[in-house]
Protein backbone atom coordinates (compact mmCIF):
# COMPACT_ATOMS: atom_id res chain seq x y z
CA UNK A 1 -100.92 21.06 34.75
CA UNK A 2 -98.27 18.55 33.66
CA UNK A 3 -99.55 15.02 33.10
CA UNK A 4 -97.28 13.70 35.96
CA UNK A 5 -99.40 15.57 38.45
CA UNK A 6 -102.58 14.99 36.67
CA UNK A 7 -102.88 11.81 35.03
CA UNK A 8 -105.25 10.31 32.80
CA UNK A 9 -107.78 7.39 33.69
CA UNK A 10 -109.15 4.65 32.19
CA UNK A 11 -111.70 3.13 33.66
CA UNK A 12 -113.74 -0.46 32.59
CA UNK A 13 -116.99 -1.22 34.81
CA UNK A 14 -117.99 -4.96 35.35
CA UNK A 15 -121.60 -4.96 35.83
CA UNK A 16 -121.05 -8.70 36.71
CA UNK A 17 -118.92 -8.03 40.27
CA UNK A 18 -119.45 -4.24 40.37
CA UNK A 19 -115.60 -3.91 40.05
CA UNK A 20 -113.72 -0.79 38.18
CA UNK A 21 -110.38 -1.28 36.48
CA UNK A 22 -108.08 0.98 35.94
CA UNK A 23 -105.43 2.09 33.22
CA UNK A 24 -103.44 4.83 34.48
CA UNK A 25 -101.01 6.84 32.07
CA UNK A 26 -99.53 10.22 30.69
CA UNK A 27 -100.60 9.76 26.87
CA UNK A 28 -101.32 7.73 24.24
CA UNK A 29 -97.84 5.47 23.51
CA UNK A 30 -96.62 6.11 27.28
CA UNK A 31 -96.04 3.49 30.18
CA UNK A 32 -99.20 2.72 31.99
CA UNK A 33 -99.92 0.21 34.91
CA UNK A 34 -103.43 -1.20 35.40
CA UNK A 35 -105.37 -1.86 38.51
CA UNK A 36 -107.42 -4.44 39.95
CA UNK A 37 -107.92 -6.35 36.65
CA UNK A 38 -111.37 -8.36 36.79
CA UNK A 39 -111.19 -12.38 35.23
CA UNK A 40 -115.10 -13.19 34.42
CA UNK A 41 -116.16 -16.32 36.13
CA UNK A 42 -119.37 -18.07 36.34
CA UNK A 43 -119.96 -19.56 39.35
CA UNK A 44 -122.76 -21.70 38.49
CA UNK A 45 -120.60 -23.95 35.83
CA UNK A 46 -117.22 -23.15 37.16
CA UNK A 47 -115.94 -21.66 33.59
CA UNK A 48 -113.60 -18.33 33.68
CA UNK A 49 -113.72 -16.10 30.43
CA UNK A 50 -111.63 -13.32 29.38
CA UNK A 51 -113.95 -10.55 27.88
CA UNK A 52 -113.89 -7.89 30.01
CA UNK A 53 -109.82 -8.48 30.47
CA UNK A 54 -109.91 -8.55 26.56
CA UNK A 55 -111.36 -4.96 26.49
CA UNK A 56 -108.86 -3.55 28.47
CA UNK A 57 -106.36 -5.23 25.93
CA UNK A 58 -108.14 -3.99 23.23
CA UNK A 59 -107.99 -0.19 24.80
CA UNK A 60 -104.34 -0.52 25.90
CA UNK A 61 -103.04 -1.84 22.24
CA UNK A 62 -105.55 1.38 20.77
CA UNK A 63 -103.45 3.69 23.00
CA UNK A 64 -100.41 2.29 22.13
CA UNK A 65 -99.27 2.03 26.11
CA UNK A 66 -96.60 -0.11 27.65
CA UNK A 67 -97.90 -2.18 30.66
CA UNK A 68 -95.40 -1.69 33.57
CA UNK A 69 -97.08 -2.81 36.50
CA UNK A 70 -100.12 -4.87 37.31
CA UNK A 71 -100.93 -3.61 40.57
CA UNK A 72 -103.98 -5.07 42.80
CA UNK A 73 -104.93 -2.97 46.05
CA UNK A 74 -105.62 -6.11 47.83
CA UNK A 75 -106.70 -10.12 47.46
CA UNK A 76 -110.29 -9.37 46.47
CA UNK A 77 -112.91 -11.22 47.68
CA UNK A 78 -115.91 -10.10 45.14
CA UNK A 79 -114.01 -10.90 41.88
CA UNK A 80 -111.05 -13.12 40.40
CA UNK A 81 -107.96 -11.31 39.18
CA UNK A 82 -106.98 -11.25 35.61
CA UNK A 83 -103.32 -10.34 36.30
CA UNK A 84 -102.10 -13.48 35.35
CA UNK A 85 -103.60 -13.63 31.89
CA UNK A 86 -102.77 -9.98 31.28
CA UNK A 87 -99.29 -10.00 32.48
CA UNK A 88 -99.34 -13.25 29.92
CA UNK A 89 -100.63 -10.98 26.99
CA UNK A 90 -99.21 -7.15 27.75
CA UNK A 91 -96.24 -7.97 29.81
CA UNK A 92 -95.24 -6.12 32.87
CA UNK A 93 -94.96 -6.96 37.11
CA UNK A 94 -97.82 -8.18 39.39
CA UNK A 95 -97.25 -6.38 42.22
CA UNK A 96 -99.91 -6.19 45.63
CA UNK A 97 -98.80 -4.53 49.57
CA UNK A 98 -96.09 -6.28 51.17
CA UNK A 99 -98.92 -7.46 54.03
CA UNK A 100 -100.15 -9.98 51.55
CA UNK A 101 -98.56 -12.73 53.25
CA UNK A 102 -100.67 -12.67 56.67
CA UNK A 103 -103.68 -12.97 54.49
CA UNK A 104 -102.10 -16.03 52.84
CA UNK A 105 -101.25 -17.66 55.91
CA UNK A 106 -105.43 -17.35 56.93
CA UNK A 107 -106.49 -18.20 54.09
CA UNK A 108 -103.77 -21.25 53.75
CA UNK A 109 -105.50 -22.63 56.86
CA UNK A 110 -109.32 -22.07 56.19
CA UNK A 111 -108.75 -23.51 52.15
CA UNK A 112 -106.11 -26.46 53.61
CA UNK A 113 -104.43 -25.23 50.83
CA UNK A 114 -101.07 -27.54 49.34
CA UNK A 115 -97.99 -27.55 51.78
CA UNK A 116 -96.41 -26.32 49.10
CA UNK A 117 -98.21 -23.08 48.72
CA UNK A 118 -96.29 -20.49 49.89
CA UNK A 119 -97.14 -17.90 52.38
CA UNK A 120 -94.16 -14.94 51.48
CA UNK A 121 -96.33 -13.26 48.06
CA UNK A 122 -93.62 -14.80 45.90
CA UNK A 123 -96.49 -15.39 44.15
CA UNK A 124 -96.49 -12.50 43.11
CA UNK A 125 -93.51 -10.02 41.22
CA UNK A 126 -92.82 -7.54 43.69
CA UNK A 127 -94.30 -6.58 46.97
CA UNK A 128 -94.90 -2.59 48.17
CA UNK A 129 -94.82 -1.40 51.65
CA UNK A 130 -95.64 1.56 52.69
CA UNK A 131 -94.74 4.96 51.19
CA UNK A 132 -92.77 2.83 48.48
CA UNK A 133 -92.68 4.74 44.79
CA UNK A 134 -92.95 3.13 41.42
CA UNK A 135 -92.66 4.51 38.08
CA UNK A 136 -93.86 4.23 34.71
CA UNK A 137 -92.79 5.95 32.10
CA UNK A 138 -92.84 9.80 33.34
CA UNK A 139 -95.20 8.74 36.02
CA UNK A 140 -94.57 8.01 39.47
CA UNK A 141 -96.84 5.94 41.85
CA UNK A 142 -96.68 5.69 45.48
CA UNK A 143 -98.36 3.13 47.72
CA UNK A 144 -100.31 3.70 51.10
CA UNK A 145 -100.85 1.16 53.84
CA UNK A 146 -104.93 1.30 54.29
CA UNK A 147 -106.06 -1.62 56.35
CA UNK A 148 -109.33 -2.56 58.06
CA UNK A 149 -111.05 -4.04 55.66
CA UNK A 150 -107.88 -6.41 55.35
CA UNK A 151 -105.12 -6.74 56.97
CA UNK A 152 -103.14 -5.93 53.76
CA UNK A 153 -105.08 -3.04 51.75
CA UNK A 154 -103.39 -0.54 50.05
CA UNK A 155 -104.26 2.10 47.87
CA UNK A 156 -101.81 4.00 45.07
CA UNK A 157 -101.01 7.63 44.45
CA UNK A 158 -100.13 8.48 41.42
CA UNK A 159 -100.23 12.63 40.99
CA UNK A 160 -103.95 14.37 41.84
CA UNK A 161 -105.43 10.55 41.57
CA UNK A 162 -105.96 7.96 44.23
CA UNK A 163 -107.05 4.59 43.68
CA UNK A 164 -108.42 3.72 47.25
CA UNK A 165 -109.62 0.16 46.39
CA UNK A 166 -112.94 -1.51 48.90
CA UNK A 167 -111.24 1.50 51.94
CA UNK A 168 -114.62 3.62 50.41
CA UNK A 169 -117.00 4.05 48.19
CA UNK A 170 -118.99 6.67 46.19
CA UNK A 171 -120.59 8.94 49.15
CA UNK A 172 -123.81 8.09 49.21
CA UNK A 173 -122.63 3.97 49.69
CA UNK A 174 -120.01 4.44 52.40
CA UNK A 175 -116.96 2.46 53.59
CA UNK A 176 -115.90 -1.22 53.46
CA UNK A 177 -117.31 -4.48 55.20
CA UNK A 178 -114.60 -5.18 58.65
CA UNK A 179 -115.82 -8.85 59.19
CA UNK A 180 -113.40 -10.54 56.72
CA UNK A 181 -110.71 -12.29 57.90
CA UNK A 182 -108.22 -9.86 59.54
CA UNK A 183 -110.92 -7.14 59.26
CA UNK A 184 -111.17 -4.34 61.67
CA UNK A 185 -113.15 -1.56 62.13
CA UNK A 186 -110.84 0.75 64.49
CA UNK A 187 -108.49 0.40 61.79
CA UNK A 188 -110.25 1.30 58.71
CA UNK A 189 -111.51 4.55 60.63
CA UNK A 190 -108.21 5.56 60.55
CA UNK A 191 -106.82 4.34 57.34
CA UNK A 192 -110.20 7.05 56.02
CA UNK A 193 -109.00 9.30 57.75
CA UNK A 194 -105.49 8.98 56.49
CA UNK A 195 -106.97 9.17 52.93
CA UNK A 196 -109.03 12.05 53.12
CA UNK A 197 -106.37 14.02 54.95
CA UNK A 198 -104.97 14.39 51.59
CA UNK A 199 -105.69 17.75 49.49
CA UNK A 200 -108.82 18.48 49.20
CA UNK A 201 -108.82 18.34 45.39
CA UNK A 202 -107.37 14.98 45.32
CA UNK A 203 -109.66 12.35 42.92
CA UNK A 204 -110.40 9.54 44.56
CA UNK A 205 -111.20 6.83 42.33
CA UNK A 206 -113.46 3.46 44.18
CA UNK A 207 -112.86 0.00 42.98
CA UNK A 208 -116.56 -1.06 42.83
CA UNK A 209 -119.48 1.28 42.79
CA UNK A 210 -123.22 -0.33 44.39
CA UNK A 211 -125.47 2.69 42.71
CA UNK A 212 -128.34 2.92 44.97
CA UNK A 213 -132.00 4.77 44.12
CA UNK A 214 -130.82 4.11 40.63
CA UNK A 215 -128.63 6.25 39.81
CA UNK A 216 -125.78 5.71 37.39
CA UNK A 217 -122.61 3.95 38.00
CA UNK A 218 -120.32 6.69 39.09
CA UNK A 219 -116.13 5.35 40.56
CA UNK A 220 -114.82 9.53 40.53
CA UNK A 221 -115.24 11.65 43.98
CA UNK A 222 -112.75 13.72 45.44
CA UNK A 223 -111.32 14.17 49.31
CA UNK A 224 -113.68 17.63 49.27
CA UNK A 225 -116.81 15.35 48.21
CA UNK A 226 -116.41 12.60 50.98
CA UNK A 227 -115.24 14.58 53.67
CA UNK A 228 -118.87 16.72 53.01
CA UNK A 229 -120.75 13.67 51.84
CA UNK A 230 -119.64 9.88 52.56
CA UNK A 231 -122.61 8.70 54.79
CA UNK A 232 -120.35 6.94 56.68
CA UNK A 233 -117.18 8.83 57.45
CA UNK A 234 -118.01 12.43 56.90
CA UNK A 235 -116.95 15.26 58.87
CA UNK A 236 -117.61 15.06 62.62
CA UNK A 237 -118.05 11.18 62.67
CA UNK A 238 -116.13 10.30 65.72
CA UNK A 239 -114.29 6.83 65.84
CA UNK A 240 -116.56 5.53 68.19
CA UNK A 241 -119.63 6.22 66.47
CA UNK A 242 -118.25 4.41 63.11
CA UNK A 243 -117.42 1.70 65.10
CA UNK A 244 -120.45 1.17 66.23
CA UNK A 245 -122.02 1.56 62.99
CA UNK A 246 -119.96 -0.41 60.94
CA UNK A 247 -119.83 -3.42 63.68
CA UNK A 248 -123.66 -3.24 63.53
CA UNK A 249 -124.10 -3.12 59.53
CA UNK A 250 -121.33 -5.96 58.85
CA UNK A 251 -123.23 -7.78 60.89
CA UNK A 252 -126.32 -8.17 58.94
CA UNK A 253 -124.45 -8.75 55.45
CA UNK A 254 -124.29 -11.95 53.20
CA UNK A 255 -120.70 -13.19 52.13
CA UNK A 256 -120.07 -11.80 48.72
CA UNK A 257 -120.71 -14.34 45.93
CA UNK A 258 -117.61 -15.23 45.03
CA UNK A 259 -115.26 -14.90 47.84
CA UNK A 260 -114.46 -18.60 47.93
CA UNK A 261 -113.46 -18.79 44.62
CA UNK A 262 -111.68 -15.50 44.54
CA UNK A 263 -109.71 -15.67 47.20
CA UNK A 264 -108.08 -18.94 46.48
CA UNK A 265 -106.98 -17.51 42.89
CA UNK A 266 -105.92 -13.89 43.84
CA UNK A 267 -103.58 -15.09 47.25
CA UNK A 268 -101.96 -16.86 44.13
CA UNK A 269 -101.44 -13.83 41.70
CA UNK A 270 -104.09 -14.83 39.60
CA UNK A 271 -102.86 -18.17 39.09
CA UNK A 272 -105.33 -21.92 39.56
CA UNK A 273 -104.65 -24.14 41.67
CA UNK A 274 -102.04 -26.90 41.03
CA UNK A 275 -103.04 -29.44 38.36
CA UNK A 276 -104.53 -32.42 39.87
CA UNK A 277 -103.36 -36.27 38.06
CA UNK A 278 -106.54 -35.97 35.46
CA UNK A 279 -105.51 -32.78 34.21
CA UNK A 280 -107.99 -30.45 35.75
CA UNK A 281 -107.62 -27.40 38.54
CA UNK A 282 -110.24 -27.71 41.54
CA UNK A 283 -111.29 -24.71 43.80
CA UNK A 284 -112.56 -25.92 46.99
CA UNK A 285 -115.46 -25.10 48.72
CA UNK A 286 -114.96 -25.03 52.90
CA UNK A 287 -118.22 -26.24 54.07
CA UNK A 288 -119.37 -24.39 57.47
CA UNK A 289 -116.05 -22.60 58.02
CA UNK A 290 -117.27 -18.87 56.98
C-alpha cells in the first residue's frame, strides 16, 4: 500500500486535557501537518507552558519533517491551542473549517470581546470548507463538514486515516456533548453517520480518549469497530433514540474545565488577548453567563 493511501501517525497524549495530537506524514524527511496541537495551561495560577508542544517539536525535528499545515478540527473548548507557538517554531499555515466565524461571533458576544476582534477567521491562515483538499508533500488531505457538537467541526481525510476530532470517541465512551453554544444533537447524528459511511476499514483516529473501567488510553478504532461497538451510535440506533439520549446525558454534565479560557485563545488562532497599558494579557471570566 503506498504511503499516500496509508499514512503514518503520530500521536502525543495529554494526560492533563485528555487531548491527542497528531503528526501526519509519508516518511521520515517528508511534509507533515499536525493536528489539534495542545498549549499546557494551569488554571489555578493562570501560567501557559510549552512541554507537551515541545515534544512534538522534538519528534518532528527527529523525523526530519516539514510542517505544512497546522490544522485544528474545531475551537476547542477542553484545551488551549499551541498553533501559534508552533507555527512560531516549525513554520507552516493555521488553518480550521470555514464555519469558524459563527462561533466567533457567539463567543464575541458572551466574552464582550474588543470591537476590534474580528469575526471572519482572519485570525487564522486559511479557512476549509467542505470537501476542500490540501497537500503536503505527496500527501493529500481533505476536509469534512461534521457539526453538532459545533456549529463549525470538521474532521480531515487524509488516505485510510480520519481524524474525526470531539464528533466520537473510542466505542465504549460514545459521541460528543450538543449543549455548547451552536450545539445540536439532530445534527451530530448525522454528521456520525456521514463518518462511518466511509469504508469500513477506514482508521478513525479521536481527539481525546476518557478510558473508562481502567483501561488504557487507546485514540485508534476503525468505521467497522464503531459501527459494531460505539455505545452511542452503533448500528440500528435510530435518530430519535440518540436524540433523546444525548439531550438527556448533556444535560447532567459539568462545563469542561477550561472552556473559558480556551475558547477565548483558540477563536484567536492561538493567539492572547490584546496587551492591556501595564503590559499584561487578561482572559476574562463571564460570571453567570454559561
Amino acid at each position: 500500500m503506498v504511503a499516500n493511501s496509508h499514512p503514518q501517525v503520530h500521536g502525543i497524549f495529554d494526560p492533563a486535557t485528555w487531548t491527542v495530537t497528531y503528526v501526519v506524514y509519508a516518511k521520515e524527511g517528508a511534509a507533515c501537518v499536525i493536528i489539534d496541537p495542545v498549549l499546557d495551561y494551569d488554571p489555578k495560577s493562570g501560567r501557559t507552558r510549552t512541554d507537551t508542544a515541545d515534544k512534538l517539536i522534538k519528534f518532528v525535528e527527529e523525523k526530519k519533517l516539514q510542517v505544512e499545515w497546522i490544522l485544528e478540527t474545531h475551537a476547542h473548548a477542553d484545551h488551549i491551542t499551541a498553533a501559534a507557538y508552533l507555527k512560531q517554531k516549525l513554520g507552516g499555515k493555521t488553518a480550521i473549517g470555514d464555519h469558524i466565524p459563527a462561533v466567533q461571533k457567539v463567543f464575541k458576544g458572551i466574552f464582550n470581546l474588543e470591537s476590534e476582534f474580528a469575526t471572519d477567521g482572519s485570525q487564522f491562515d486559511h479557512l476549509l470548507n467542505d470537501g476542500e483538499k490540501f497537500h503536503f508533500g505527496d500527501l493529500t488531505g481533505s476536509t469534512m463538514l461534521v457539526p453538532g457538537h459545533t456549529p463549525a467541526c470538521v474532521a480531515y481525510q487524509i488516505g485510510d486515516a480520519v481524524f474525526v476530532g470531539d464528533t466520537m470517541f473510542m466505542p465504549d465512551v460514545g459521541t460528543a456533548r450538543c449543549d455548547f453554544p451552536g450545539g445540536d444533537a439532530k445534527v451530530l447524528y448525522g454528521s456520525v453517520k456521514k463518518i462511518l459511511s466511509l469504508p469500513e476499514q477506514t482508521r478513525l483516529f479521536m481527539c481525546h480518549d476518557y478510558p473508562p473501567n481502567d483501561r488504557p488510553v487507546a485514540f485508534e478504532t476503525t468505521v467497522a469497530e464503531q459501527r459494531q461497538k460505539n455505545i452511542h451510535m452503533h448500528d440500528g440506533i435510530s435518530e430519535a433514540e440518540f436524540v433523546k439520549m444525548r439531550t438527556e446525558r448533556d444535560a447532567t454534565l459539568e462545563m469542561p474545565v477550561l472552556i473559558l479560557p480556551s475558547v477565548q485563545v483558540n477563536i484567536r488562532a492561538g493567539e492572547m488577548p490584546p496587551k492591556d497599558d501595564n503590559g499584561i494579557a487578561y482572559l476574562k471570566i463571564p460570571v453567570n453567563a454559561l
